[in-house]
N, C-alpha and C. Protein backbone atom coordinates (compact mmCIF):
# COMPACT_ATOMS: atom_id res chain seq x y z
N UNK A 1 0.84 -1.19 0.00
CA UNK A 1 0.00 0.00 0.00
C UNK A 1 0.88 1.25 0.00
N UNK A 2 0.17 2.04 -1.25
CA UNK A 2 1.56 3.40 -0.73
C UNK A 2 1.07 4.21 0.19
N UNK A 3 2.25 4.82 0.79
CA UNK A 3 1.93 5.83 1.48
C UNK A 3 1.88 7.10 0.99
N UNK A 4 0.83 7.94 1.54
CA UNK A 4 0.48 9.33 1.34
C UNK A 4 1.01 9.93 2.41
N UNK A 5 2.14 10.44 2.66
CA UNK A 5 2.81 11.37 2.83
C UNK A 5 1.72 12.53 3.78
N UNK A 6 1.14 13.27 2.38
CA UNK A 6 0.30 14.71 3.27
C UNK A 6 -0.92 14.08 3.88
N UNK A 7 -1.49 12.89 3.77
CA UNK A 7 -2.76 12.29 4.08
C UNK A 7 -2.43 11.64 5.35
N UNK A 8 -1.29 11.37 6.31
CA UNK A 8 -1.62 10.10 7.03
C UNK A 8 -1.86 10.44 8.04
N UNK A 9 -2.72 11.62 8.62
CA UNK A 9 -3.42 11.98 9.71
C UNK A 9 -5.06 11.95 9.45
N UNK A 10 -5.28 11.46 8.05
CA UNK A 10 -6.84 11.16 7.68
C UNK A 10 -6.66 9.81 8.10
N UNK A 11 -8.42 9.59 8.21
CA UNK A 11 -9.24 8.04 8.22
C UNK A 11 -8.77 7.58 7.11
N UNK A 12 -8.56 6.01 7.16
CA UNK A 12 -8.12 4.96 6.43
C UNK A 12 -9.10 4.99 4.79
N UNK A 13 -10.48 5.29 5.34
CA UNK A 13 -11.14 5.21 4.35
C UNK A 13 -11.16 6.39 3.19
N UNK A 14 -10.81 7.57 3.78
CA UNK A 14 -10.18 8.77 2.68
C UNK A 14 -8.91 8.59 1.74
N UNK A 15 -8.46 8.10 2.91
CA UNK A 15 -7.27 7.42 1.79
C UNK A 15 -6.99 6.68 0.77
N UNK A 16 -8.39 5.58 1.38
CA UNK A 16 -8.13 4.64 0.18
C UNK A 16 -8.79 5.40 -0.86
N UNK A 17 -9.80 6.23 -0.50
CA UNK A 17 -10.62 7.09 -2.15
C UNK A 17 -9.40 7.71 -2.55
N UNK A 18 -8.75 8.50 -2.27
CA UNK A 18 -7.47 8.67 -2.82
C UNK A 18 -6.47 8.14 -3.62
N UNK A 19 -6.52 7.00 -2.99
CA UNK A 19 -5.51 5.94 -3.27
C UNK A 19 -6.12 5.40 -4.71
N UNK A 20 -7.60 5.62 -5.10
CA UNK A 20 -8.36 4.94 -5.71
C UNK A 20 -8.74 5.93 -6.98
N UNK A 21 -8.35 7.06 -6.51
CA UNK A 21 -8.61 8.13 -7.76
C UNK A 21 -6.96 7.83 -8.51
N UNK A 22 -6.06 7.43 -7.61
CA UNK A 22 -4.51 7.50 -8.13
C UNK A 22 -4.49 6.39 -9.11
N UNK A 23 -4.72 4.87 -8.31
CA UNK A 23 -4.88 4.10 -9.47
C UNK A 23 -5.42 4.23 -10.80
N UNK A 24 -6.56 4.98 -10.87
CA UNK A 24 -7.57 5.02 -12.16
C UNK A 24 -6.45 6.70 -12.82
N UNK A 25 -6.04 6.96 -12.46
CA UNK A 25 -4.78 7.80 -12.88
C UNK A 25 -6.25 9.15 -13.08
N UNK A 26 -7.14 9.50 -12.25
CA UNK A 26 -8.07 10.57 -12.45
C UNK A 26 -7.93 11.62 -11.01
N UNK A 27 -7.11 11.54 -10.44
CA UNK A 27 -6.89 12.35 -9.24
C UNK A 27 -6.59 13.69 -9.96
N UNK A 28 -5.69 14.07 -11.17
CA UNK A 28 -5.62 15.55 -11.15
C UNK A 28 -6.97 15.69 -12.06
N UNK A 29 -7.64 14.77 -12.60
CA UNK A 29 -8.99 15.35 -13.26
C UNK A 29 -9.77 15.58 -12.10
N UNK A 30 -9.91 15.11 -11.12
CA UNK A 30 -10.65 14.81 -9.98
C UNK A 30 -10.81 16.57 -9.18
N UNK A 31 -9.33 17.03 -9.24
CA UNK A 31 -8.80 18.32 -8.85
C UNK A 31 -9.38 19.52 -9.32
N UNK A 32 -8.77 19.19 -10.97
CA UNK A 32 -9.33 20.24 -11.75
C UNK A 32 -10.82 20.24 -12.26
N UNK A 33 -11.49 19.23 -11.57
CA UNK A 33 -12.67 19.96 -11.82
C UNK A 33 -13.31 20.84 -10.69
N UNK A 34 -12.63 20.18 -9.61
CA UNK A 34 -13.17 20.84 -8.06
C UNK A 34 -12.80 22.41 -7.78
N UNK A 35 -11.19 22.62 -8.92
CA UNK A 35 -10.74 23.76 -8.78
C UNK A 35 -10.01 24.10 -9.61
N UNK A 36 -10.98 24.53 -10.79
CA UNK A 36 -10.18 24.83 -11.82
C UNK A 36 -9.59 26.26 -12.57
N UNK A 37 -10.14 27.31 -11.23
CA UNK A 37 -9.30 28.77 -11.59
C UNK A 37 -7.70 28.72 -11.21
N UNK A 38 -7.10 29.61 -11.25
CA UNK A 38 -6.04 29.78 -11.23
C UNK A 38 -5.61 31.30 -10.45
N UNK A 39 -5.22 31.47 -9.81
CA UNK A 39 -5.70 33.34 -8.83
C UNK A 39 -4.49 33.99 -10.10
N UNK A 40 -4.27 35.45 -9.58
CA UNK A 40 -3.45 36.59 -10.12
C UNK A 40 -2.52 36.50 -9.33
N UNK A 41 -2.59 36.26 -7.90
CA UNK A 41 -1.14 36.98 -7.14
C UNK A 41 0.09 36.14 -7.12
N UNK A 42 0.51 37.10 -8.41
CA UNK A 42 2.07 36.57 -8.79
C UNK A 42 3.08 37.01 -8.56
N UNK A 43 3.16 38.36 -7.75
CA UNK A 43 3.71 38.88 -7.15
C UNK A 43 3.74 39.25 -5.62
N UNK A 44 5.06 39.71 -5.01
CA UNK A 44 5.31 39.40 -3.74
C UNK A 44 4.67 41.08 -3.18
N UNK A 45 4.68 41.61 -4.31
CA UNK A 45 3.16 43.05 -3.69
C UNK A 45 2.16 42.56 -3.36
N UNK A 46 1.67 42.00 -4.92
CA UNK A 46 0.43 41.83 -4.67
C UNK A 46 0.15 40.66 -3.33
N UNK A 47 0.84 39.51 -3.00
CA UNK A 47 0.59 38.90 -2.06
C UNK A 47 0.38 39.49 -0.80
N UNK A 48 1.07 40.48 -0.75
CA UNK A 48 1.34 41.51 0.29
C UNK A 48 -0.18 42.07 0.62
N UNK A 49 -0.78 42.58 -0.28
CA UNK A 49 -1.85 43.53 -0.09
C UNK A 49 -3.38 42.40 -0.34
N UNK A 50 -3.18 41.09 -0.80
CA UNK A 50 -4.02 40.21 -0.87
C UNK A 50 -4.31 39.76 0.86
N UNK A 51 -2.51 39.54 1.21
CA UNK A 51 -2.96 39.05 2.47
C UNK A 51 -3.40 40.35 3.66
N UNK A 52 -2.93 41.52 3.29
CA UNK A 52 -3.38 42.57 4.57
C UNK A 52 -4.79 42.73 4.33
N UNK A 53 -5.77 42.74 2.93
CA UNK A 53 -6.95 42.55 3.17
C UNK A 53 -7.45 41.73 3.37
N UNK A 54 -7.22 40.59 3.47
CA UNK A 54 -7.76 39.50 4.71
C UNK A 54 -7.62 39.94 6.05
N UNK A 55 -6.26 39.98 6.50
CA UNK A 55 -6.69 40.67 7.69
C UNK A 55 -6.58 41.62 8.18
N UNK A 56 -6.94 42.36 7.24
CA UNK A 56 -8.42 44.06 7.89
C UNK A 56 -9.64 43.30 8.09
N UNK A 57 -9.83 42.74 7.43
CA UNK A 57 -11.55 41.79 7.03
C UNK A 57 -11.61 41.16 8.38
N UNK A 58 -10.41 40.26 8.97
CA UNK A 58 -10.49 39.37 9.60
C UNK A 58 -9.97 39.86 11.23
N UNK A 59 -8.67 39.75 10.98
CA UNK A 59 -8.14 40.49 12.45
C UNK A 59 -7.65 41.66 12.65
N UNK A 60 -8.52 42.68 12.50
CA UNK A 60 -8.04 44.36 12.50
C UNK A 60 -7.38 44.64 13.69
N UNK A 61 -7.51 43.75 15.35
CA UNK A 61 -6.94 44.10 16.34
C UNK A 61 -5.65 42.96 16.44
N UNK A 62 -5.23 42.44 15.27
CA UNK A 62 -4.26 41.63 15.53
C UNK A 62 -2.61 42.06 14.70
N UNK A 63 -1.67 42.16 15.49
CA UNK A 63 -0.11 42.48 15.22
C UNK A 63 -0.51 42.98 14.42
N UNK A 64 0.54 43.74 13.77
CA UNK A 64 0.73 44.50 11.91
C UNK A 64 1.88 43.15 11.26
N UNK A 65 1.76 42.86 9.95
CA UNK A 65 3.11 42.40 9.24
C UNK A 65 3.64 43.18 8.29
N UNK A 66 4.96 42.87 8.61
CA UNK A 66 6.09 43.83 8.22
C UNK A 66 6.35 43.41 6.38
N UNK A 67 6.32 42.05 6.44
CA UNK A 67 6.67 41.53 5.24
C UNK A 67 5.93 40.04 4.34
N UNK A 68 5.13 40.07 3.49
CA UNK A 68 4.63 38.83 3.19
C UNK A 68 5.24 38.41 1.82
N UNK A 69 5.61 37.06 1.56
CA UNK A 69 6.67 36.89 0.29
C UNK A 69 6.57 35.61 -0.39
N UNK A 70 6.63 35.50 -1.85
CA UNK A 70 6.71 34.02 -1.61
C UNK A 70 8.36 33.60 -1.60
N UNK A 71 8.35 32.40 -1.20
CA UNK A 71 9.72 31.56 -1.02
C UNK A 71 9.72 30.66 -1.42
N UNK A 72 11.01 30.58 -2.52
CA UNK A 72 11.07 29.02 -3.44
C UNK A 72 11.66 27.98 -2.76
N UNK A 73 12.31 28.04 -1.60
CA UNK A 73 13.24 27.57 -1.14
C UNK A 73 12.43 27.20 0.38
N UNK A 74 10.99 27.30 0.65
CA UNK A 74 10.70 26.69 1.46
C UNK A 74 9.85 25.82 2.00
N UNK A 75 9.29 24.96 0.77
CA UNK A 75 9.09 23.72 0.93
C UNK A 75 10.29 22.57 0.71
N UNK A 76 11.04 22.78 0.26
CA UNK A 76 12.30 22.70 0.16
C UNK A 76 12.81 21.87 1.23
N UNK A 77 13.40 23.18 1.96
CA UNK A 77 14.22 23.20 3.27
C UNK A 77 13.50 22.58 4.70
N UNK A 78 12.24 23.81 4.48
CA UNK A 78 11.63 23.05 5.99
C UNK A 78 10.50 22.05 5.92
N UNK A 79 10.04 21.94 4.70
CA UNK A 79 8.64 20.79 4.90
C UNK A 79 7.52 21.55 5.05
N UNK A 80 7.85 23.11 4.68
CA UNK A 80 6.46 23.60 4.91
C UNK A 80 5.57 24.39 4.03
N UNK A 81 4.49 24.52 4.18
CA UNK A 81 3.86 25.32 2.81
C UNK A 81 4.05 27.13 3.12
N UNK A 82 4.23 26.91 4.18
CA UNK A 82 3.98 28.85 4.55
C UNK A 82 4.38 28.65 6.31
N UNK A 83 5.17 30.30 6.21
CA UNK A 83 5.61 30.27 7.38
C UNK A 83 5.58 31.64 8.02
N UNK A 84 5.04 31.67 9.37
CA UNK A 84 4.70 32.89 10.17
C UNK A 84 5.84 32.86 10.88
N UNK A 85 6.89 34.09 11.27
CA UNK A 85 8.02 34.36 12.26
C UNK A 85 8.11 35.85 12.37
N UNK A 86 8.58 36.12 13.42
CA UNK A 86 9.12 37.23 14.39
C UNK A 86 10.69 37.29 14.59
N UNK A 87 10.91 38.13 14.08
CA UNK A 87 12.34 38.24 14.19
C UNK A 87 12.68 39.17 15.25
N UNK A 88 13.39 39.50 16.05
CA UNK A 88 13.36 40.16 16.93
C UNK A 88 14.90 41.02 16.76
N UNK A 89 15.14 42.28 16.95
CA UNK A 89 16.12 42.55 16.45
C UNK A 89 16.50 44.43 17.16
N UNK A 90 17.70 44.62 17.60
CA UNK A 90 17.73 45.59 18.59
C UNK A 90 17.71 46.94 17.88
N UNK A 91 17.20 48.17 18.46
CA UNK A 91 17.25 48.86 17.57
C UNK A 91 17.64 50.39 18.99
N UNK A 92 18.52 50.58 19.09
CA UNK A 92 19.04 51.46 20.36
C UNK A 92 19.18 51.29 21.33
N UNK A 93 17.97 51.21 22.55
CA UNK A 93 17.92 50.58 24.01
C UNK A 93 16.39 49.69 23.21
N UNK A 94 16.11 49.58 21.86
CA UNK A 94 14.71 49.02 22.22
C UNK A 94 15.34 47.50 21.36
N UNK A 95 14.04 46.75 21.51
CA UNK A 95 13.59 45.30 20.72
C UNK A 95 12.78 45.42 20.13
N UNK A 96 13.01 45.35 18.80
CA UNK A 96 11.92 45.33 17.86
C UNK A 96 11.61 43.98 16.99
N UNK A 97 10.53 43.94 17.33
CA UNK A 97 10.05 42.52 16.26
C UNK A 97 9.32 43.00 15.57
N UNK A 98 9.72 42.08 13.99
CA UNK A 98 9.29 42.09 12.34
C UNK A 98 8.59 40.80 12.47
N UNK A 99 7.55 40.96 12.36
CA UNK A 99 6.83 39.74 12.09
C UNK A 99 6.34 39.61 10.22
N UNK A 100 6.94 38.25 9.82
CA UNK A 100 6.81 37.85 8.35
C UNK A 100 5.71 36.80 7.97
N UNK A 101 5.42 36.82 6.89
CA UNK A 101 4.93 35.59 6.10
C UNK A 101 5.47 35.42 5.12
N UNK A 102 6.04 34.00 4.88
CA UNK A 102 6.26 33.44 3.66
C UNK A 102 5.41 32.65 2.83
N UNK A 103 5.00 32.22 2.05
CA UNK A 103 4.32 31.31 1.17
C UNK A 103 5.00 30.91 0.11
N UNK A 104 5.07 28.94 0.00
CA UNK A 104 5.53 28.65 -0.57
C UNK A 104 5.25 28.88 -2.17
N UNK A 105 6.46 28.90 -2.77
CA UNK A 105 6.17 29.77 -3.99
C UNK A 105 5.58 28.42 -5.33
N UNK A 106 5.44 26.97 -5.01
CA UNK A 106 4.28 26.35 -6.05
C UNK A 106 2.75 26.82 -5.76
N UNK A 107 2.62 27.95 -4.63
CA UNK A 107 1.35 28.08 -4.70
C UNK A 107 0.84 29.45 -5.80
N UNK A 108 1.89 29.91 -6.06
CA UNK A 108 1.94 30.91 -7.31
C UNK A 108 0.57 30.18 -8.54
N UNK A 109 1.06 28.80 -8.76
CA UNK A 109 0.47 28.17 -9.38
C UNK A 109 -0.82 27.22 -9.46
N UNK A 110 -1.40 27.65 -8.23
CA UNK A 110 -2.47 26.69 -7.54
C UNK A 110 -3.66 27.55 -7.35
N UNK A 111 -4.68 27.11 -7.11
CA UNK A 111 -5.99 27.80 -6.99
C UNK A 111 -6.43 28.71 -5.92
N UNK A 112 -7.09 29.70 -6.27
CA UNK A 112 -7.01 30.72 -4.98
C UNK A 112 -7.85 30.41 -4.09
N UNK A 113 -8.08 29.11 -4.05
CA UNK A 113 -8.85 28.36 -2.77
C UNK A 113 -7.68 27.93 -1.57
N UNK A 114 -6.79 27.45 -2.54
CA UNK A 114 -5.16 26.90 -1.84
C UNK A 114 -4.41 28.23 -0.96
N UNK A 115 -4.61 29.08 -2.02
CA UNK A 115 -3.92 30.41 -1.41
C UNK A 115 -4.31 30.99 -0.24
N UNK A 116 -5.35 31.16 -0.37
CA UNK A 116 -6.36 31.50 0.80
C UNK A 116 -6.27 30.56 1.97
N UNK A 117 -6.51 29.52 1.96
CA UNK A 117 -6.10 28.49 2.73
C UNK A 117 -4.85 28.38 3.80
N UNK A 118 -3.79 28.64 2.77
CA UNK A 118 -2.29 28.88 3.41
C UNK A 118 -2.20 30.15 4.47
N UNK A 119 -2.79 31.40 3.56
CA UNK A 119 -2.68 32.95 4.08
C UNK A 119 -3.37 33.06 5.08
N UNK A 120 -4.71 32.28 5.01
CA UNK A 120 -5.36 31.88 6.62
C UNK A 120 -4.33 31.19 7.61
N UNK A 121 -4.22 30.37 7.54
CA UNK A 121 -3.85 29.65 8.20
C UNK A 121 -2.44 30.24 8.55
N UNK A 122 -1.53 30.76 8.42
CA UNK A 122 -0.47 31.81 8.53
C UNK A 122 -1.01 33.01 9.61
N UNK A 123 -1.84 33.20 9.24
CA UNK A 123 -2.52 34.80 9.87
C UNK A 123 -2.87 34.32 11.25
N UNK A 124 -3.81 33.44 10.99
CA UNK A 124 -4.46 32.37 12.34
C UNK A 124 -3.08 32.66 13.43
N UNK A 125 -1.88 32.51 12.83
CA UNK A 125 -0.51 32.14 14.21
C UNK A 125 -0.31 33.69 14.37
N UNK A 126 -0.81 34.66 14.23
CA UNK A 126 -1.04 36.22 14.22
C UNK A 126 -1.55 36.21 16.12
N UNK A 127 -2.59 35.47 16.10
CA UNK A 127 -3.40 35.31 17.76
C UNK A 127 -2.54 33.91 18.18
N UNK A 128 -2.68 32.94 17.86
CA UNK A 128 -2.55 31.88 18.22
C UNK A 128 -1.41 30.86 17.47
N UNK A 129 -0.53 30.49 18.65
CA UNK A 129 0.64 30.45 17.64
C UNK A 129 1.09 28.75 17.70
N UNK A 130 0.46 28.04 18.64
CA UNK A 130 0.09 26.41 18.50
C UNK A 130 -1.38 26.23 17.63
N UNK A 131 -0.95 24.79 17.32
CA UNK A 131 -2.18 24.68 16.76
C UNK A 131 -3.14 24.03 17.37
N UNK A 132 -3.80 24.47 18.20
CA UNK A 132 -4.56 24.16 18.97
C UNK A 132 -6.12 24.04 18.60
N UNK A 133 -7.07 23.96 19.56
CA UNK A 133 -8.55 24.27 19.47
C UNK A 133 -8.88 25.44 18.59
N UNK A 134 -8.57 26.40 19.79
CA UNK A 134 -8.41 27.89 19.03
C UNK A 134 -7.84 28.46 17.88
N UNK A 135 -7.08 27.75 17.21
CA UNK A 135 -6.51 28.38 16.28
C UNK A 135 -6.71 27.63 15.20
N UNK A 136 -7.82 26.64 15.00
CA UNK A 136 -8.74 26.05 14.07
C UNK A 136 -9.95 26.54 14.34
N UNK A 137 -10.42 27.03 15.40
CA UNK A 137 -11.74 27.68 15.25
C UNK A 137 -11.80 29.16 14.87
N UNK A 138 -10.11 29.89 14.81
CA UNK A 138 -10.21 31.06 14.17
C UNK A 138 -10.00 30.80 12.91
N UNK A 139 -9.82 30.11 11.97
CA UNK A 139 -9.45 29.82 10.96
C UNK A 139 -10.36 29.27 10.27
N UNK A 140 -11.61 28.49 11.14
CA UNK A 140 -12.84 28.63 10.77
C UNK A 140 -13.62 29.67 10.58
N UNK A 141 -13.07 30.61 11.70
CA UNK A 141 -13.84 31.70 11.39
C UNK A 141 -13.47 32.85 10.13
N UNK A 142 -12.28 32.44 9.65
CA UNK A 142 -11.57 33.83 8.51
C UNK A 142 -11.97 32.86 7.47
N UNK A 143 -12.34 30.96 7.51
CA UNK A 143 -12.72 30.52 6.29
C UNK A 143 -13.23 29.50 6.38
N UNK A 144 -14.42 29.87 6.83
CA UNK A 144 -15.53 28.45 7.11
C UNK A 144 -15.49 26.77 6.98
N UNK A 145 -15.06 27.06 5.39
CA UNK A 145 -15.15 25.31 4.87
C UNK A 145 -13.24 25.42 4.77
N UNK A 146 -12.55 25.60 5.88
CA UNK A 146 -11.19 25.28 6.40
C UNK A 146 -10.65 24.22 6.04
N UNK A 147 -11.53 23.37 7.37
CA UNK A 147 -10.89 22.00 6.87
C UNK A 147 -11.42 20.93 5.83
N UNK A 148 -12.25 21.34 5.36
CA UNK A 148 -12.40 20.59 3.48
C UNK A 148 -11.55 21.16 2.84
N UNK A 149 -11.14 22.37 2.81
CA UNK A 149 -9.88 23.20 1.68
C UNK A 149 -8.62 22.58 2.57
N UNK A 150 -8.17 22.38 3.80
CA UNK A 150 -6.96 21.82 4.04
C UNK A 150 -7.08 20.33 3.29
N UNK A 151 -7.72 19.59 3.76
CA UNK A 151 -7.84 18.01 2.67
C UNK A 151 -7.08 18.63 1.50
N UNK A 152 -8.26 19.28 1.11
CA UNK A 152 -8.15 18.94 -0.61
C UNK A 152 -6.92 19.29 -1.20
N UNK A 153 -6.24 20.85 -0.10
CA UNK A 153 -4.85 21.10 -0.34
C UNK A 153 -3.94 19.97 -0.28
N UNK A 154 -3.89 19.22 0.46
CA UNK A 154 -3.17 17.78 1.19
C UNK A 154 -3.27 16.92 -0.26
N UNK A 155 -4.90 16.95 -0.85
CA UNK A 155 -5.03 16.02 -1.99
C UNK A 155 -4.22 16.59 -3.04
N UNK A 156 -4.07 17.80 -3.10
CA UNK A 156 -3.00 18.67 -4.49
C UNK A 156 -1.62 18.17 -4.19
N UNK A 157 -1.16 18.59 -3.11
CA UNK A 157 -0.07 17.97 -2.56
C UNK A 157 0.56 16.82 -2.92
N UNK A 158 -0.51 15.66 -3.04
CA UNK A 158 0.07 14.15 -2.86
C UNK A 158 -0.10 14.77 -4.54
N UNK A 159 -0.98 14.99 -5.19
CA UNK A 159 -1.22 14.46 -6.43
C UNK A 159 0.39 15.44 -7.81
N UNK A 160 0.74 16.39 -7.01
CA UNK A 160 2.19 17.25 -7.02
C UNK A 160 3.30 16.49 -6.80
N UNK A 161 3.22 15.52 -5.55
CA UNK A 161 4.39 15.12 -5.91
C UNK A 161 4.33 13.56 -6.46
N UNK A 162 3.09 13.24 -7.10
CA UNK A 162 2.87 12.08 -8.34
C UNK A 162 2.81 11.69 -9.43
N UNK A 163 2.73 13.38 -9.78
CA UNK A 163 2.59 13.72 -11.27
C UNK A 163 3.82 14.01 -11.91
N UNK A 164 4.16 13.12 -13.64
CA UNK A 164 5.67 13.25 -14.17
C UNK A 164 5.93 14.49 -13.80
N UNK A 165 5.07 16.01 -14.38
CA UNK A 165 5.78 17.21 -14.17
C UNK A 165 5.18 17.88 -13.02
N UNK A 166 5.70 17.96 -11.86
CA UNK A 166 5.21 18.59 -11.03
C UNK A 166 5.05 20.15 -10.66
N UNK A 167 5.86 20.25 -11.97
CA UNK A 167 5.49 22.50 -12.23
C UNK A 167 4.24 22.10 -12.70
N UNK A 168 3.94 21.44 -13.26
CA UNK A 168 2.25 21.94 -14.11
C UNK A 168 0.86 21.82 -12.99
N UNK A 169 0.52 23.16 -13.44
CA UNK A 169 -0.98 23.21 -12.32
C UNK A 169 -2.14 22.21 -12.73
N UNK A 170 -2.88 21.84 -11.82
CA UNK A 170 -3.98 21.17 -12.26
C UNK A 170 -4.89 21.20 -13.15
């Protein structure tokens, strides 16, 4: 049985539908019909101002960010799709922290269901910085159907790193 990698915190039985769209080789048809736009933000502005209007929308009383970007180099390195940090850094007698977002940069190429998904879920560690109760029920709250768009991200994922060319979008 192979293993799915982004799946093995699902029920056995999701998997095997998975496992079962892979065999019949229809998992990226499966994808692209569920999500077949493609967003604009191809740039590390525009990501910038995509993600601060989310949260004006969402958390107007939460931190400011200094910097949002994508990064080719960090699914890569750390295993991750997007990453929230604070850098902390002296600036006279004071401490100042830069708080960032990165997003991994194959999501350039993925649906702005995925994007959204990530930029939530990034923002979410804005209040709450485990992933806890709370910081899936705020993430419910900036994007309702959360965890069906985390799956299905998980399902892009496996089906990315199954496919001969894995630059090509769904």
């Amino acid at each position: 049985m192979m293993p799915l990698t982004y799946l093995q915190a699902y029920p056995a039985t999701l998997q095997d539908k998975v496992r079962q769209l892979i065999a019949q080789e229809r998992l990226g048809e499966h994808l692209a019909g569920r999500y077949p736009d493609r967003h604009a933000v191809q740039s590390d502005k525009a990501l910038y101002a995509y993600t601060m209007a989310l949260k004006l929308q969402h958390l107007k009383n939460a931190p400011g960010i200094d910097k949002v970007q994508y990064d080719s180099k960090l699914d890569v390195v750390q295993r991750a799709l997007g990453l929230h940090t604070a850098i902390s850094r002296v600036q006279g007698s004071r401490l100042k922290a830069k708080k960032e977002i990165r997003v991994a940069s194959l999501f350039k190429a993925a649906a702005p269901e995925f994007l959204e998904t990530i930029v939530v879920h990034e923002l979410a560690h804005l209040k709450e910085f485990e992933h806890n109760k709370a910081f899936y029920q705020l993430c419910r709250y900036m994007l309702p159907d959360y965890h069906q768009l985390e799956f299905d991200l998980r399902v892009y994922l496996t089906w990315r790193e199954l496919a001969p060319s894995a630059d090509a979008p769904v």
